[in-house]
N, C-alpha and C. Protein backbone atom coordinates (compact mmCIF):
# COMPACT_ATOMS: atom_id res chain seq x y z
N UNK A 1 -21.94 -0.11 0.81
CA UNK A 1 -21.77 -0.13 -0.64
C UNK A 1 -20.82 -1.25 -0.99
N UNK A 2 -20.77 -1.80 -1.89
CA UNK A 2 -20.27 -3.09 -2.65
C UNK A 2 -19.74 -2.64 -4.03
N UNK A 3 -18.87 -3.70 -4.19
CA UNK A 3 -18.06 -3.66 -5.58
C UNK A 3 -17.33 -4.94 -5.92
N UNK A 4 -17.53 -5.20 -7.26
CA UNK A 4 -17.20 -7.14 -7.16
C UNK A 4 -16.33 -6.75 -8.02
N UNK A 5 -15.45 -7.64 -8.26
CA UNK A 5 -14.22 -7.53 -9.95
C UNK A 5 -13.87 -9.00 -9.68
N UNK A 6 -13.21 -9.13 -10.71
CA UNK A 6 -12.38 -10.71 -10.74
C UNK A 6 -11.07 -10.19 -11.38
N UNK A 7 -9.86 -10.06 -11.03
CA UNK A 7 -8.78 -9.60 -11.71
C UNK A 7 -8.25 -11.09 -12.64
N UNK A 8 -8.67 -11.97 -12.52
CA UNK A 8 -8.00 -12.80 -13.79
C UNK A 8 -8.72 -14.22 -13.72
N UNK A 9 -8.21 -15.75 -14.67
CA UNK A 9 -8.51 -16.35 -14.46
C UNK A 9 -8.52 -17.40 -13.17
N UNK A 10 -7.21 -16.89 -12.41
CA UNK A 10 -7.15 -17.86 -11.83
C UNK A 10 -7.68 -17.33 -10.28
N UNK A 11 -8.19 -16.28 -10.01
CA UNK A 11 -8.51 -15.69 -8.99
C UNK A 11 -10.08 -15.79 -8.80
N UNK A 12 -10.86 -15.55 -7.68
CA UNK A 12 -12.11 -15.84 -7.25
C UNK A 12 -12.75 -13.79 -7.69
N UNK A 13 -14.12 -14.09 -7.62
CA UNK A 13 -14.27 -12.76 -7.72
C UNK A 13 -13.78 -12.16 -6.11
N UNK A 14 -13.78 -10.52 -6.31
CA UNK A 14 -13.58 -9.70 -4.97
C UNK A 14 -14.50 -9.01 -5.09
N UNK A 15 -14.81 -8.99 -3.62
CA UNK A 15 -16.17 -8.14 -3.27
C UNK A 15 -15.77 -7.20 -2.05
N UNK A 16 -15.76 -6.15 -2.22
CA UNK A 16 -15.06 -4.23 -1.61
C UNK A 16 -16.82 -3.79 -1.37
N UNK A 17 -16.30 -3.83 0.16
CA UNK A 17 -17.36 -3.39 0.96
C UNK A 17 -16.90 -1.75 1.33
N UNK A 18 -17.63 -0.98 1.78
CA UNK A 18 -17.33 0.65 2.62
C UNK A 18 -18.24 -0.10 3.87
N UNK A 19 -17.60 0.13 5.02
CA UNK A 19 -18.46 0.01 6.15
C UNK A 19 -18.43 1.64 6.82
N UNK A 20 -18.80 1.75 7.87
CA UNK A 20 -18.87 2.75 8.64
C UNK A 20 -16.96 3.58 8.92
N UNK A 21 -16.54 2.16 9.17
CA UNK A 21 -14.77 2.57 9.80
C UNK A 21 -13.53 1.88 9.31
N UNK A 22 -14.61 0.52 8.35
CA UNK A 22 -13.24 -0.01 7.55
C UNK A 22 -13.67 -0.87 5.83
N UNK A 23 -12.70 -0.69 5.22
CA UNK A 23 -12.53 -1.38 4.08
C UNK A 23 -12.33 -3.23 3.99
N UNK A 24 -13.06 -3.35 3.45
CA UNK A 24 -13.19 -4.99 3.44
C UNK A 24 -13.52 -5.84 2.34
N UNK A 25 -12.03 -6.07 2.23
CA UNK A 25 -12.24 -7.46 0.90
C UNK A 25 -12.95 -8.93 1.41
N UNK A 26 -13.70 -9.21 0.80
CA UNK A 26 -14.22 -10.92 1.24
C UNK A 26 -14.02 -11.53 -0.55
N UNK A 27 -13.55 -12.54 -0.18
CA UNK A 27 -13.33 -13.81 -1.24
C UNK A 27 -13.80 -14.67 -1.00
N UNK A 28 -14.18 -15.65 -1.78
CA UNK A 28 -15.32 -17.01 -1.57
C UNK A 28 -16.05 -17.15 -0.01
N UNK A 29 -16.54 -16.08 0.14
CA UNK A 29 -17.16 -15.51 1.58
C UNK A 29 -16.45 -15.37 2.90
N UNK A 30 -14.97 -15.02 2.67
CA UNK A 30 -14.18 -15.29 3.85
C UNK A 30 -13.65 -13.66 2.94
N UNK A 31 -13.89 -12.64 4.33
CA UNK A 31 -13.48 -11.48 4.77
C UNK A 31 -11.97 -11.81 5.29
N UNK A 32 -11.05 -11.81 3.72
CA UNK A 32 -9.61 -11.65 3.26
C UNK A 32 -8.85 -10.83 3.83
N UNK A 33 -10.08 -9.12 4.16
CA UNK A 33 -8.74 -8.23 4.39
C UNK A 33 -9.26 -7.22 4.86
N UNK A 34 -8.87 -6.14 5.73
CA UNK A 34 -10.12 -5.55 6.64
C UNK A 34 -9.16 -4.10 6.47
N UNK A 35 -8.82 -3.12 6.14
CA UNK A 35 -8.24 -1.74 6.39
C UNK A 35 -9.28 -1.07 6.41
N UNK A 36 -8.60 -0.30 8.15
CA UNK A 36 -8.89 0.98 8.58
C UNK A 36 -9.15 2.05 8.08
N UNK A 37 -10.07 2.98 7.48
CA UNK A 37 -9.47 4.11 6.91
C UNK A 37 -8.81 5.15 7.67
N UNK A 38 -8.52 5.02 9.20
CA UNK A 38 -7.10 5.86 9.06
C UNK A 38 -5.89 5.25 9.06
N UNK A 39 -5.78 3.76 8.48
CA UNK A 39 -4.65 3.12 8.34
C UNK A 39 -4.52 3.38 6.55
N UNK A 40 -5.10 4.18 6.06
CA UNK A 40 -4.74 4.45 4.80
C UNK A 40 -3.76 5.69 4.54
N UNK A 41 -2.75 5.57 4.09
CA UNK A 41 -1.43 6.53 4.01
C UNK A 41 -2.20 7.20 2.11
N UNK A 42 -2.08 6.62 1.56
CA UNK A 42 -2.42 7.44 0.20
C UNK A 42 -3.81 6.29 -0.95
N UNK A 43 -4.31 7.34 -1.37
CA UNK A 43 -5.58 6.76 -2.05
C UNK A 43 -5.01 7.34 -3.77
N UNK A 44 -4.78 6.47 -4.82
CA UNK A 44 -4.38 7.16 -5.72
C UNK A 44 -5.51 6.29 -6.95
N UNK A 45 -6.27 7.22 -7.97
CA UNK A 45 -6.99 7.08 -9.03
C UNK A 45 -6.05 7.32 -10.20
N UNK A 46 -6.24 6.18 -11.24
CA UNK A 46 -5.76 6.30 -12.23
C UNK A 46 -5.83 5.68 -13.70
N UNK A 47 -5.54 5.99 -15.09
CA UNK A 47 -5.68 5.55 -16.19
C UNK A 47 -4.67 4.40 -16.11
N UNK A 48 -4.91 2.86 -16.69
CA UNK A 48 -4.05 1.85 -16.41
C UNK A 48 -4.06 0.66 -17.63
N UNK A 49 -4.12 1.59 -18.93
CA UNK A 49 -4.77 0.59 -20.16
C UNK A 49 -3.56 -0.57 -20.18
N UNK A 50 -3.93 -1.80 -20.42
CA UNK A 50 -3.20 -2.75 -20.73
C UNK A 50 -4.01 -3.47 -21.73
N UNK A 51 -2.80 -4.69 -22.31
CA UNK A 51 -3.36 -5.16 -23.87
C UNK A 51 -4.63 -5.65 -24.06
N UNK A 52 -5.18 -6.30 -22.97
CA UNK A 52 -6.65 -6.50 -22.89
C UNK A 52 -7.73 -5.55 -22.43
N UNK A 53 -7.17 -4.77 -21.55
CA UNK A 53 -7.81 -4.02 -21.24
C UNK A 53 -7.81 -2.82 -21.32
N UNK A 54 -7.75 -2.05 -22.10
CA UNK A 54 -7.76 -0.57 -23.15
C UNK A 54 -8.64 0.51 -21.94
N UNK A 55 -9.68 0.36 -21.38
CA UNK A 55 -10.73 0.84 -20.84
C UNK A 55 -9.98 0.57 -19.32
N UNK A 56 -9.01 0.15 -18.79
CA UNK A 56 -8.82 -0.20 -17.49
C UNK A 56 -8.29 1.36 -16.71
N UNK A 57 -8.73 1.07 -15.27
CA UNK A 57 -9.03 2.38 -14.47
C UNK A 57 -8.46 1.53 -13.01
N UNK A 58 -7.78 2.15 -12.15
CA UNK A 58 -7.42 1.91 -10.87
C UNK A 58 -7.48 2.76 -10.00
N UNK A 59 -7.55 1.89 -8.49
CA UNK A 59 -7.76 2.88 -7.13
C UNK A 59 -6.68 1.94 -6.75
N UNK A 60 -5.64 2.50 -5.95
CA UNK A 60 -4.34 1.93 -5.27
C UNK A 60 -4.57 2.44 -3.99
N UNK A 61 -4.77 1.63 -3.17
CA UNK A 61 -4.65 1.79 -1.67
C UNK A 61 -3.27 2.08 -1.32
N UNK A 62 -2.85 2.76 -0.13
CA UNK A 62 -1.10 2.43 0.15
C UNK A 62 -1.71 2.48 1.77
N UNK A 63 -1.05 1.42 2.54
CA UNK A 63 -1.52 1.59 3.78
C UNK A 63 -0.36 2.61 4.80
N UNK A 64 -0.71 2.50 5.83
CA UNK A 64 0.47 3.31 6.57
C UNK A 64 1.53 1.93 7.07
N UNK A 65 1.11 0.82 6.74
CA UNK A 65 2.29 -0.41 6.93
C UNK A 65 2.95 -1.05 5.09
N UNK A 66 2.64 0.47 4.44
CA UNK A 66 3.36 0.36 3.24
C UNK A 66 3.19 -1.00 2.34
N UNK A 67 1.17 -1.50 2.70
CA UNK A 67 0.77 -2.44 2.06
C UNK A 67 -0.04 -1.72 0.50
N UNK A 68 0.50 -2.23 -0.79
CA UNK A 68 -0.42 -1.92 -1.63
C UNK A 68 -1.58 -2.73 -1.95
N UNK A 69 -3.00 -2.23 -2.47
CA UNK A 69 -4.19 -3.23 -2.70
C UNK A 69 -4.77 -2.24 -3.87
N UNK A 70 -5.19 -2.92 -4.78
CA UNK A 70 -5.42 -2.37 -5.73
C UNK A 70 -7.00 -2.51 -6.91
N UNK A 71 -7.94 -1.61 -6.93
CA UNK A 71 -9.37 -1.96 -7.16
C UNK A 71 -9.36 -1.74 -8.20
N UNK A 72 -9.90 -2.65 -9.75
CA UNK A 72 -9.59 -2.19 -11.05
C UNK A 72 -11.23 -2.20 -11.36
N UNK A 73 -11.08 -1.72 -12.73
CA UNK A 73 -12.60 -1.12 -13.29
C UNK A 73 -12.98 -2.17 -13.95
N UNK A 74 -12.53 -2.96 -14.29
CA UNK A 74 -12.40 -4.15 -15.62
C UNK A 74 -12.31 -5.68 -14.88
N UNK A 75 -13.36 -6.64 -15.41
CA UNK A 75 -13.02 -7.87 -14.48
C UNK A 75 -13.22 -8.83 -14.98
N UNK A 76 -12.08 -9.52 -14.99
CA UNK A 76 -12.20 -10.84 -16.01
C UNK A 76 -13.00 -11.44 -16.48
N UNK A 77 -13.64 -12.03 -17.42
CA UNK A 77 -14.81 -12.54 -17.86
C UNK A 77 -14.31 -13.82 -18.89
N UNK A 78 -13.51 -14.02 -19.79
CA UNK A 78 -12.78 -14.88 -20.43
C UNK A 78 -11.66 -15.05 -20.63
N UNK A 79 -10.94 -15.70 -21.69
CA UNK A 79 -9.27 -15.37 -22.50
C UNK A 79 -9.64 -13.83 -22.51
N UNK A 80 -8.49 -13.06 -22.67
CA UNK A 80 -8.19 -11.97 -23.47
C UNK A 80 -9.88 -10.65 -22.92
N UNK A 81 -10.61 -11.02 -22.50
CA UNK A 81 -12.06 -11.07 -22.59
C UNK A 81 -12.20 -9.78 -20.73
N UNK A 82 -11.93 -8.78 -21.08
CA UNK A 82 -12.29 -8.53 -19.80
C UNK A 82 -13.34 -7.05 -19.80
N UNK A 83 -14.57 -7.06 -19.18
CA UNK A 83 -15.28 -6.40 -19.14
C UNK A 83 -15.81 -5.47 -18.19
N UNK A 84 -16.07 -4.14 -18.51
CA UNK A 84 -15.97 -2.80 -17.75
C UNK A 84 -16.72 -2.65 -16.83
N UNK A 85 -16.36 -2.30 -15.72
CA UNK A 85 -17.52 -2.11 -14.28
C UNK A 85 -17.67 -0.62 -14.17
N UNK A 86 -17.85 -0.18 -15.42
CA UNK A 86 -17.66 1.04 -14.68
C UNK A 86 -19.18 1.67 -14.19
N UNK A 87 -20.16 0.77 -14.40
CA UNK A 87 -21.36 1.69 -13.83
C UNK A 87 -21.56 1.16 -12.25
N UNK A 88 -20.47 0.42 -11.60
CA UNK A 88 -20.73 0.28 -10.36
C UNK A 88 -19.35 0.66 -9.85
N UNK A 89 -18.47 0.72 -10.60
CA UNK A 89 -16.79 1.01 -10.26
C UNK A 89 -16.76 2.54 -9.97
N UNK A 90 -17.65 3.72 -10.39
CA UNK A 90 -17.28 4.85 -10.49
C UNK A 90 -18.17 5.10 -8.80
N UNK A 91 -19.09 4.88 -8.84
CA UNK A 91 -19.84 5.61 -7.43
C UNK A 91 -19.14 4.30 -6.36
N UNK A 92 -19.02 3.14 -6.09
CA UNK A 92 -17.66 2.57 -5.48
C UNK A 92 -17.03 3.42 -4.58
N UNK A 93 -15.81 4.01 -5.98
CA UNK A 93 -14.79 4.96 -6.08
C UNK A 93 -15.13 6.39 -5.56
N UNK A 94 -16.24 6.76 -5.98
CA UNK A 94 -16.45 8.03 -5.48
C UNK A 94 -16.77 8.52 -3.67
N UNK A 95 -17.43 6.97 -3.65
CA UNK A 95 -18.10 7.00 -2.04
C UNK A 95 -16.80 6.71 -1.07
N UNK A 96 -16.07 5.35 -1.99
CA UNK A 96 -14.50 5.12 -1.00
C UNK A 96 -13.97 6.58 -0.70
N UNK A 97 -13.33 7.17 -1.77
CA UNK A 97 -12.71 8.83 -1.34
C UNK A 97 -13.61 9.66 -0.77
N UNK A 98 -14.44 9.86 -0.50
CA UNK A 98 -15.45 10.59 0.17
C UNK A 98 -15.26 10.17 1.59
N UNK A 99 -14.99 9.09 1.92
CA UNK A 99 -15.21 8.41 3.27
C UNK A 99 -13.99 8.34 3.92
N UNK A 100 -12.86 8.31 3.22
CA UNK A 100 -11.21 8.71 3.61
C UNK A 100 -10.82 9.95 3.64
N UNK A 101 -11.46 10.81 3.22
CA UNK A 101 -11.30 12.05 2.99
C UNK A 101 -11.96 13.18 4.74
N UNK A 102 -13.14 12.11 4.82
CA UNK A 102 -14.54 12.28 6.16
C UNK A 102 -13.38 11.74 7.37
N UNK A 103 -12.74 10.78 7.23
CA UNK A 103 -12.30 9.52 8.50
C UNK A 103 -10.93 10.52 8.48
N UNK A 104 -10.23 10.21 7.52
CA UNK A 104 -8.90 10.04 7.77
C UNK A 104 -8.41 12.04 6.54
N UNK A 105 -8.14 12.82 7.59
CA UNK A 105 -7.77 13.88 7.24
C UNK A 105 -5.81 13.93 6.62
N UNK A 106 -5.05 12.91 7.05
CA UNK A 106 -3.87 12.96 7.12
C UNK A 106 -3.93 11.86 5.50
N UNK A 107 -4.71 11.48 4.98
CA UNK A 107 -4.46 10.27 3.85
C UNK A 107 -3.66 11.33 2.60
N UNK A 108 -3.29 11.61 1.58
CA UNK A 108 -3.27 11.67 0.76
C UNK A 108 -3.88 11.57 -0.41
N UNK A 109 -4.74 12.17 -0.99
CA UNK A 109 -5.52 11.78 -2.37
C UNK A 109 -5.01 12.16 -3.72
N UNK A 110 -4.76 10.87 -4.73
CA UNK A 110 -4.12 11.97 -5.85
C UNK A 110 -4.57 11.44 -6.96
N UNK A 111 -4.90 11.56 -8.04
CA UNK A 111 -5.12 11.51 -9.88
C UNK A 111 -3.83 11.02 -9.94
N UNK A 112 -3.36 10.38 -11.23
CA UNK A 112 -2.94 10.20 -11.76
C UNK A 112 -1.61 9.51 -11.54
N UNK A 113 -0.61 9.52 -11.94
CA UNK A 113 0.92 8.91 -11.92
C UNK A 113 1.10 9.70 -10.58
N UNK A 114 2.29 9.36 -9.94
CA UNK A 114 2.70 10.04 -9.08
C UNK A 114 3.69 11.06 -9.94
N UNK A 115 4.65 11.83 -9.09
CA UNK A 115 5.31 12.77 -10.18
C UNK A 115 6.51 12.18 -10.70
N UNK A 116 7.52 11.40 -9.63
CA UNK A 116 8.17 11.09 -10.26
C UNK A 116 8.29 9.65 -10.88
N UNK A 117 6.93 8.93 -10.70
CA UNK A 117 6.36 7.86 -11.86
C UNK A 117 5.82 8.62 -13.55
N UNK A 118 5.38 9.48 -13.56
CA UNK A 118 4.99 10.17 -14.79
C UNK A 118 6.14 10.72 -15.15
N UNK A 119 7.42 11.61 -14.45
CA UNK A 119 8.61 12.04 -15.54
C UNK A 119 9.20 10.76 -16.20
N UNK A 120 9.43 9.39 -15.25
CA UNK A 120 9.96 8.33 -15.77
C UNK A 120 9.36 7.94 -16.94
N UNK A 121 7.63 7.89 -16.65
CA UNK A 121 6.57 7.42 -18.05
C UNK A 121 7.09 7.76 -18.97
N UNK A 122 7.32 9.41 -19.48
CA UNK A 122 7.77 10.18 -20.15
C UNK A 122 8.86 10.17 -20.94
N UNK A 123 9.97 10.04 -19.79
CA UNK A 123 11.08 9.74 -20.82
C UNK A 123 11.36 8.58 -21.27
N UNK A 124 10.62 7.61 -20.85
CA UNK A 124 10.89 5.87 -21.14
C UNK A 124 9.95 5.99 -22.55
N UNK A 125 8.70 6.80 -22.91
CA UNK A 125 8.15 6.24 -23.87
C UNK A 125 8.77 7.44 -25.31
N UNK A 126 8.93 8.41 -24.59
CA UNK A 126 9.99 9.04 -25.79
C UNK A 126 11.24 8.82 -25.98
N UNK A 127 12.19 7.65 -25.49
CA UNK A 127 13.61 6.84 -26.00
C UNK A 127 12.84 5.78 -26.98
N UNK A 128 11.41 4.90 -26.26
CA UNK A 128 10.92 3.98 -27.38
C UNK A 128 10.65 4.53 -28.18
N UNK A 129 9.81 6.12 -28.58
CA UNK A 129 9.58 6.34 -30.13
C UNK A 129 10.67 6.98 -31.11
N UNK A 130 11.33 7.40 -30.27
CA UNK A 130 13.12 7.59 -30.75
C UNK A 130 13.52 6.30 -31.44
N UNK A 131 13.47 5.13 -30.65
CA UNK A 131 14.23 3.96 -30.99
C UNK A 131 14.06 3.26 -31.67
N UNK A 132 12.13 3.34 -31.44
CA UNK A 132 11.58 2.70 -32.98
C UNK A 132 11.52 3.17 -33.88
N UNK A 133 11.61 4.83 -34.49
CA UNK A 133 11.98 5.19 -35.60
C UNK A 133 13.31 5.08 -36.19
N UNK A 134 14.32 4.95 -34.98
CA UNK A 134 15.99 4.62 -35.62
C UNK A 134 15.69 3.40 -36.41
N UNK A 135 15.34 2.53 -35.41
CA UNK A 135 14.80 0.87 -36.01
C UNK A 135 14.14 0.50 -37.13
N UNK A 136 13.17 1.19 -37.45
CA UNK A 136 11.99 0.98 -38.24
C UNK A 136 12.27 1.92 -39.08
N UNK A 137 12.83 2.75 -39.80
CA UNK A 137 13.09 3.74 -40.93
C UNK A 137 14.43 2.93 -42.00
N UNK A 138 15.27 2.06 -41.41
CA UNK A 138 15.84 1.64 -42.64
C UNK A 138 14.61 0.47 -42.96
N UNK A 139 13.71 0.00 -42.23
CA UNK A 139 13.11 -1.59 -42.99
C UNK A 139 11.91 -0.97 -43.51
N UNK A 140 11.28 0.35 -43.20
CA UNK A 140 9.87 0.57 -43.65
C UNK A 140 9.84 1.68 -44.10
N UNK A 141 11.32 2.55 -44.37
CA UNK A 141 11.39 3.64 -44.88
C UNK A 141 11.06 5.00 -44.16
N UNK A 142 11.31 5.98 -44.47
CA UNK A 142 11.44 6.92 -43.55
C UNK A 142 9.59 7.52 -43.38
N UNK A 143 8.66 7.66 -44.88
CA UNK A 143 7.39 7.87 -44.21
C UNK A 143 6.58 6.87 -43.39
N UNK A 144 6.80 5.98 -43.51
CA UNK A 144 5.99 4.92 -43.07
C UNK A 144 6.42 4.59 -41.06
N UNK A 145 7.70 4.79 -41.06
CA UNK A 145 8.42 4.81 -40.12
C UNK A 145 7.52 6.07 -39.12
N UNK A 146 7.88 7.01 -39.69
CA UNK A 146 7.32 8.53 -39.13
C UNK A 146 5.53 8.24 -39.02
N UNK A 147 5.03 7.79 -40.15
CA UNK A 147 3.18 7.69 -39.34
C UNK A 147 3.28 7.02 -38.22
N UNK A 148 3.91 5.22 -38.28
CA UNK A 148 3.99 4.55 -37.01
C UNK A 148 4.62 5.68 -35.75
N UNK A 149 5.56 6.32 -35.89
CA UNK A 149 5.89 6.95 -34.16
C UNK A 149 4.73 7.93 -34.12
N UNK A 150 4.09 8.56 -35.30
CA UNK A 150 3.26 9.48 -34.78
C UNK A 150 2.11 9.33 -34.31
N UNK A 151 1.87 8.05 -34.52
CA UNK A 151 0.52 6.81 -33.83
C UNK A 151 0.93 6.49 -32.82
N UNK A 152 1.95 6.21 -32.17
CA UNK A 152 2.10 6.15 -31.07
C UNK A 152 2.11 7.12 -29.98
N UNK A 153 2.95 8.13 -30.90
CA UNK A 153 2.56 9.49 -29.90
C UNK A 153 1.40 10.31 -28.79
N UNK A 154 0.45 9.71 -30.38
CA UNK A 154 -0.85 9.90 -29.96
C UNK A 154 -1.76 9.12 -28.85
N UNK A 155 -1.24 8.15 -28.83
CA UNK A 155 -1.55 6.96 -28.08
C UNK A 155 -0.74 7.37 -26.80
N UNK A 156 0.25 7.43 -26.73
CA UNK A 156 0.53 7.69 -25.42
C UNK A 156 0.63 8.83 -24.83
N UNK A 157 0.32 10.24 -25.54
CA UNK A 157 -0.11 11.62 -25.02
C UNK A 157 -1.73 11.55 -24.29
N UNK A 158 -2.47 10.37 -25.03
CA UNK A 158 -3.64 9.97 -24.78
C UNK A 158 -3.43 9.42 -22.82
N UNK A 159 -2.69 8.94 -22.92
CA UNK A 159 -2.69 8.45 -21.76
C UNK A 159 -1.97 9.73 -20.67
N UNK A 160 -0.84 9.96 -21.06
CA UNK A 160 -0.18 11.22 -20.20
C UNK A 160 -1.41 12.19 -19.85
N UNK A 161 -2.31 12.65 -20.98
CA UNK A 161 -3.39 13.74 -20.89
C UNK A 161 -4.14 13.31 -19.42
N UNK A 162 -4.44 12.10 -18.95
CA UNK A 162 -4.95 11.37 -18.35
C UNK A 162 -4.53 11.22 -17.11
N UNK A 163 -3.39 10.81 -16.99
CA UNK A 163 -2.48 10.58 -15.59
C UNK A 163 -1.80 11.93 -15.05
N UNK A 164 -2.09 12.92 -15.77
CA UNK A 164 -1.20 14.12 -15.15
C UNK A 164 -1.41 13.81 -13.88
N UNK A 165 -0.06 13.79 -12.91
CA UNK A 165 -0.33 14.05 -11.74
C UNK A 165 -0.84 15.27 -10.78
N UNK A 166 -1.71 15.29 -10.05
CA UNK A 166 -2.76 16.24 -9.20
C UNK A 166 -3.39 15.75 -8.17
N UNK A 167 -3.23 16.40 -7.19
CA UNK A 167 -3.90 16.40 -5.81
C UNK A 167 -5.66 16.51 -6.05
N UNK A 168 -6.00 15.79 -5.38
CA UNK A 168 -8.02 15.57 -4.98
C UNK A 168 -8.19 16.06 -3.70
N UNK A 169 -8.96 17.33 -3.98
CA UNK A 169 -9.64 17.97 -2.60
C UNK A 169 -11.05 18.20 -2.97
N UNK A 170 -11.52 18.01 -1.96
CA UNK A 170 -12.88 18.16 -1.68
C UNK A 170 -13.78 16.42 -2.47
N UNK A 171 -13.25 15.71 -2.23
CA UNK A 171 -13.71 14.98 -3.61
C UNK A 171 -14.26 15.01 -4.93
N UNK A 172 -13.20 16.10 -5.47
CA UNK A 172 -13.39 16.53 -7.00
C UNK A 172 -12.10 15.72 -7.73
N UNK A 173 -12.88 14.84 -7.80
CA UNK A 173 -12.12 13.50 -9.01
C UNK A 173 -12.19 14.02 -10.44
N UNK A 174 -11.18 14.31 -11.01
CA UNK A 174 -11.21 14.26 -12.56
C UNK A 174 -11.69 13.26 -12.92
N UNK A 175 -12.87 13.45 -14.26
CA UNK A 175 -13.29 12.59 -15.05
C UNK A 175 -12.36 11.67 -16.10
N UNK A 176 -11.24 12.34 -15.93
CA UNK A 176 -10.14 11.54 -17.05
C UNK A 176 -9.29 10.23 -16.34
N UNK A 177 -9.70 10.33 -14.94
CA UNK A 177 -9.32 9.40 -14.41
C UNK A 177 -10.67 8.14 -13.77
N UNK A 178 -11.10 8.59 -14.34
CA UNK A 178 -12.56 7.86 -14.15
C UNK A 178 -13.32 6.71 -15.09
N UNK A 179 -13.51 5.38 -15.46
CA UNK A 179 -14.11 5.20 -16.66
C UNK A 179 -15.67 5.83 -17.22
N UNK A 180 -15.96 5.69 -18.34
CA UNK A 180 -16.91 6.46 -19.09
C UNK A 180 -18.11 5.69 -18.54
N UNK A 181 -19.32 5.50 -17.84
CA UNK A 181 -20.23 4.92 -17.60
C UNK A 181 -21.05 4.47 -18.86
């Protein structure tokens, strides 16, 4: 099975092979990077919107030599311009954890933030809507102030709903960590 992305402009596309016993990046036809799947320490799926990419979705490798590699759903296509893989990114994803899960019994599989990456999420984005309403209520007044944090709220409960952190057994991937095909 195969999976191509281009993470930006200045990078070549990547092409993520599943073989029988190992994981393999090739770039401009030179096989870049070869992991074991029982050299995989943790497999983590997750929601990863950034300013261009609203729809962006990740698989984070962690090796057992504490290398990260990281497979996104979204792959560069222009400026600002990046477009969704998700009808080849999701079965990818599904067959990779299936096959680490088969190989390597000791890996780790998890959804979302880790735990104590999501309490940090948490309290870092509720000091910003704290801070931007201190901020923003003397220049825009106190209702106008209050819709903006409550748009944000929403926006980033949107994402928390998403990343809750949770363990993957059996290869039952939440769909919230998945893009929409």
């Amino acid at each position: 099975m195969v999976y191509s992305v281009k993470a930006n402009a200045y990078d070549s596309v990547h092409n993520w092979f599943i073989t029988e016993e190992i994981l393999i990046r090739e770039q401009n036809g030179i096989q870049n990077l070869k992991i074991l799947f029982t050299d995989i320490k943790r497999l983590r799926v997750y929601y990863n919107p950034m300013r261009c990419m609203a729809n962006n979705y990740e698989c984070e490798i962690l090796t057992v030599r504490n290398q990260k590699y990281k497979i996104r759903s979204s792959s560069f296509e222009s400026f600002a311009n990046f477009a969704s893989q998700a009808e080849t990114y999701v079965p990818f994803i599904r067959h990779l954890l299936a096959t680490v899960i088969n190989k390597n019994r000791n890996a780790e599989i998890i959804a979302g933030l880790s735990k104590k990456g999501f309490i940090i999420s948490y309290a870092t984005s509720f000091l910003i809507i704290v801070l931007m309403g201190i901020l923003l209520e003397p220049i825009t007044g106190a209702l106008l102030a209050g819709l903006m944090m409550f748009g944000y709220v929403i926006y980033f409960i949107r994402g928390f709903k998403k990343n809750w952190p949770r363990n993957i057994v059996n290869n039952n991937i939440p769909d919230k960590v998945l893009p929409i095909g």
